[in-house]
C-alpha atoms as a PDB file:
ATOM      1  CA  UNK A   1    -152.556  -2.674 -39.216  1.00  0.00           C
ATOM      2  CA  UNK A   2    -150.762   0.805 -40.608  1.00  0.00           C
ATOM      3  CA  UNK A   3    -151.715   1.955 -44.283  1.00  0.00           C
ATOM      4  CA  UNK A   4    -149.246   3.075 -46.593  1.00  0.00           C
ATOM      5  CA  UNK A   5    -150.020   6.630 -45.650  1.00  0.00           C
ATOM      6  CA  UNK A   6    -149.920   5.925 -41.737  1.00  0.00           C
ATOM      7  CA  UNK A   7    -146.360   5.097 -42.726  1.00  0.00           C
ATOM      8  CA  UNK A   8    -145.373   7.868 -44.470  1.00  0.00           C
ATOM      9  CA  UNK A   9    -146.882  10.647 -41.714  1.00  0.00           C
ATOM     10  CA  UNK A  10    -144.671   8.747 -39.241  1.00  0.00           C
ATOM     11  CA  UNK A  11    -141.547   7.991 -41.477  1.00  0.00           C
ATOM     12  CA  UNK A  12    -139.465  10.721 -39.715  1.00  0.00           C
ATOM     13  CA  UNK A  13    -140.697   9.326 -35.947  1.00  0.00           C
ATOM     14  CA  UNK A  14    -139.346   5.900 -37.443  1.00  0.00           C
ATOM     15  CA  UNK A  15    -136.048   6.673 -38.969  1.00  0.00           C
ATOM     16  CA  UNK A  16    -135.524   8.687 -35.294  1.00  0.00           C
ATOM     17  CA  UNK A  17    -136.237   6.079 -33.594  1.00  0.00           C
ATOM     18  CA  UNK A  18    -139.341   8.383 -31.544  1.00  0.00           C
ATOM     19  CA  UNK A  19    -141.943   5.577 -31.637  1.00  0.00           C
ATOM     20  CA  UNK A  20    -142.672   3.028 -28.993  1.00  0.00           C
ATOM     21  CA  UNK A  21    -142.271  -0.396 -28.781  1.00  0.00           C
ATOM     22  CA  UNK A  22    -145.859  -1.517 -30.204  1.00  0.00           C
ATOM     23  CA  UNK A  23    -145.621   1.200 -32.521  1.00  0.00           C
ATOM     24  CA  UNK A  24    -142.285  -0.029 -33.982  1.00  0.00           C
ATOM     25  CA  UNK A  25    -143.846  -3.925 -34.334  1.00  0.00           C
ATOM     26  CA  UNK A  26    -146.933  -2.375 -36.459  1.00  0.00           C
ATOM     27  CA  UNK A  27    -144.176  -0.301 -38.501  1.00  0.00           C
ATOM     28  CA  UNK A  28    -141.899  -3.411 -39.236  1.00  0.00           C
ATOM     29  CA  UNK A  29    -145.359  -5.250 -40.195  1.00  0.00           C
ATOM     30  CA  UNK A  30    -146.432  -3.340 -42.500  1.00  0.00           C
ATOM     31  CA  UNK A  31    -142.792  -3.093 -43.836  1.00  0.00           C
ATOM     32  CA  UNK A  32    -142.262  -6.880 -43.991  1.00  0.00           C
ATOM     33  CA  UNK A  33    -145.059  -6.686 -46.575  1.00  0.00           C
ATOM     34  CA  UNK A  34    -144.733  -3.563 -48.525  1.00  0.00           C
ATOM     35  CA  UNK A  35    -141.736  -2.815 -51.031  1.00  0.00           C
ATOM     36  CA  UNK A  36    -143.132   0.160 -51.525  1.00  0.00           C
ATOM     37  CA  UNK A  37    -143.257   1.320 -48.229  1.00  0.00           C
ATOM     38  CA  UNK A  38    -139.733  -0.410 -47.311  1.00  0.00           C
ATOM     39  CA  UNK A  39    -138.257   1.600 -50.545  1.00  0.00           C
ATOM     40  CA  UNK A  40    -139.840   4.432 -49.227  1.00  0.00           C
ATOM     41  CA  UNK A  41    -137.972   4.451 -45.823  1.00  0.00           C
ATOM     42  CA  UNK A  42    -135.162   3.613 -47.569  1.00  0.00           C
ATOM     43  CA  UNK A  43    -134.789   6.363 -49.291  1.00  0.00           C
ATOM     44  CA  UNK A  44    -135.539   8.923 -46.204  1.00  0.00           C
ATOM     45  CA  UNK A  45    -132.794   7.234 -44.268  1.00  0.00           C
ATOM     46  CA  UNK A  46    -130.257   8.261 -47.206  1.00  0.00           C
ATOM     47  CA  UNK A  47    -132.104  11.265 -47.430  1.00  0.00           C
ATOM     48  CA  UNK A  48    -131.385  12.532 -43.835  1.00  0.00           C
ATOM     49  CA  UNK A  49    -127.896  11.165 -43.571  1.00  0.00           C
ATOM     50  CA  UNK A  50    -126.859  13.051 -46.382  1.00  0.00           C
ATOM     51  CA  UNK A  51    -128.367  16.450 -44.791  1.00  0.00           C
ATOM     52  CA  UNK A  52    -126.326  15.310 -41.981  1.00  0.00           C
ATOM     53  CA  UNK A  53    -123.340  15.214 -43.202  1.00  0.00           C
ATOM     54  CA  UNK A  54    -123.964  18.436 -46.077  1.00  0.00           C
ATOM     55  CA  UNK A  55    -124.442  20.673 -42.716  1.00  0.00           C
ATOM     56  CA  UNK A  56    -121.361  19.212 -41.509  1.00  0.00           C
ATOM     57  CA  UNK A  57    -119.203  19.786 -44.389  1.00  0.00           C
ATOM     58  CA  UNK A  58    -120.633  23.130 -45.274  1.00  0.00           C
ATOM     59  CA  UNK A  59    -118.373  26.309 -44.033  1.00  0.00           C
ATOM     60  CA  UNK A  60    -120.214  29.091 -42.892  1.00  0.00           C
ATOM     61  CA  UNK A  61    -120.850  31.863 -45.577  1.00  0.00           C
ATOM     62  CA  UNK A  62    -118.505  34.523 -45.293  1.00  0.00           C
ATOM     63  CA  UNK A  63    -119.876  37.953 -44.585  1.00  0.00           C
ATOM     64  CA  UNK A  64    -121.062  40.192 -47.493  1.00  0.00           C
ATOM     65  CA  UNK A  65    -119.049  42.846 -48.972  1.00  0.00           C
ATOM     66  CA  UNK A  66    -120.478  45.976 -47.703  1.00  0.00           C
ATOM     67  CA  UNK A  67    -120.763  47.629 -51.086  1.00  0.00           C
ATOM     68  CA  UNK A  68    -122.393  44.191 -52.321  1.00  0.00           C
ATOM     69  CA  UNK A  69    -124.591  44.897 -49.331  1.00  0.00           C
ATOM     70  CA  UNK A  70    -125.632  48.332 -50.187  1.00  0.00           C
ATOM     71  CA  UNK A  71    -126.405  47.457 -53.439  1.00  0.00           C
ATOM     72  CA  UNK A  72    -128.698  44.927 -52.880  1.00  0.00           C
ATOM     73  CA  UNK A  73    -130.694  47.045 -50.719  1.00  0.00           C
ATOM     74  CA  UNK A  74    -130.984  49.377 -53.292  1.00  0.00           C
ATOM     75  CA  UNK A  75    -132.042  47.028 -56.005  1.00  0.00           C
ATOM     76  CA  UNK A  76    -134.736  45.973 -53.338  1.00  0.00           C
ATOM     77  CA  UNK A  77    -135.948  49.719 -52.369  1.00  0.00           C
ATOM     78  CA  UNK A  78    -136.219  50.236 -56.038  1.00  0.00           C
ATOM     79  CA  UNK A  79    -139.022  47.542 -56.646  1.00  0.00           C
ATOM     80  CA  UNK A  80    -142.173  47.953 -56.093  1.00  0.00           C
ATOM     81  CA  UNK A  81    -143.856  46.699 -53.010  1.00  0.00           C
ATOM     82  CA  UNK A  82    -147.496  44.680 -53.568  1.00  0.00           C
END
């Protein structure tokens, strides 16, 4: 039978769909009886489809101004290194 924590290392393997058959039935057994858990996985399947969809929707930056650029380089050079 998977803990609580066996769940959550394999959450991402689960939402994926990566595990196999036998592992799946231990992972909906310990669901069936764990809120917690079930909340848990829950809230990693809305967390991944909204990454998802934010890298979809997100335009690529637009290059920096050069002279934005070459002033952040300077403000870098100027600190000290540790």
């Amino acid at each position: 039978m998977l803990t609580c924590k066996d769940v959550s290392e394999r959450v991402t393997d689960y939402v994926e769909r990566e595990l196999t058959w036998s592992e799946r039935l231990q992972y909906w057994m310990h669901l069936a009886m764990c809120a917690v858990c079930r909340r848990y996985v829950a809230q990693m399947r809305t967390t991944t489809s909204l990454l998802t969809r934010l890298g979809e929707d997100v335009p690529p930056a637009p290059p920096l101004d050069p002279a934005l650029r070459q002033a952040l380089r300077a403000v870098r050079d100027e600190q000290p290194r540790p």
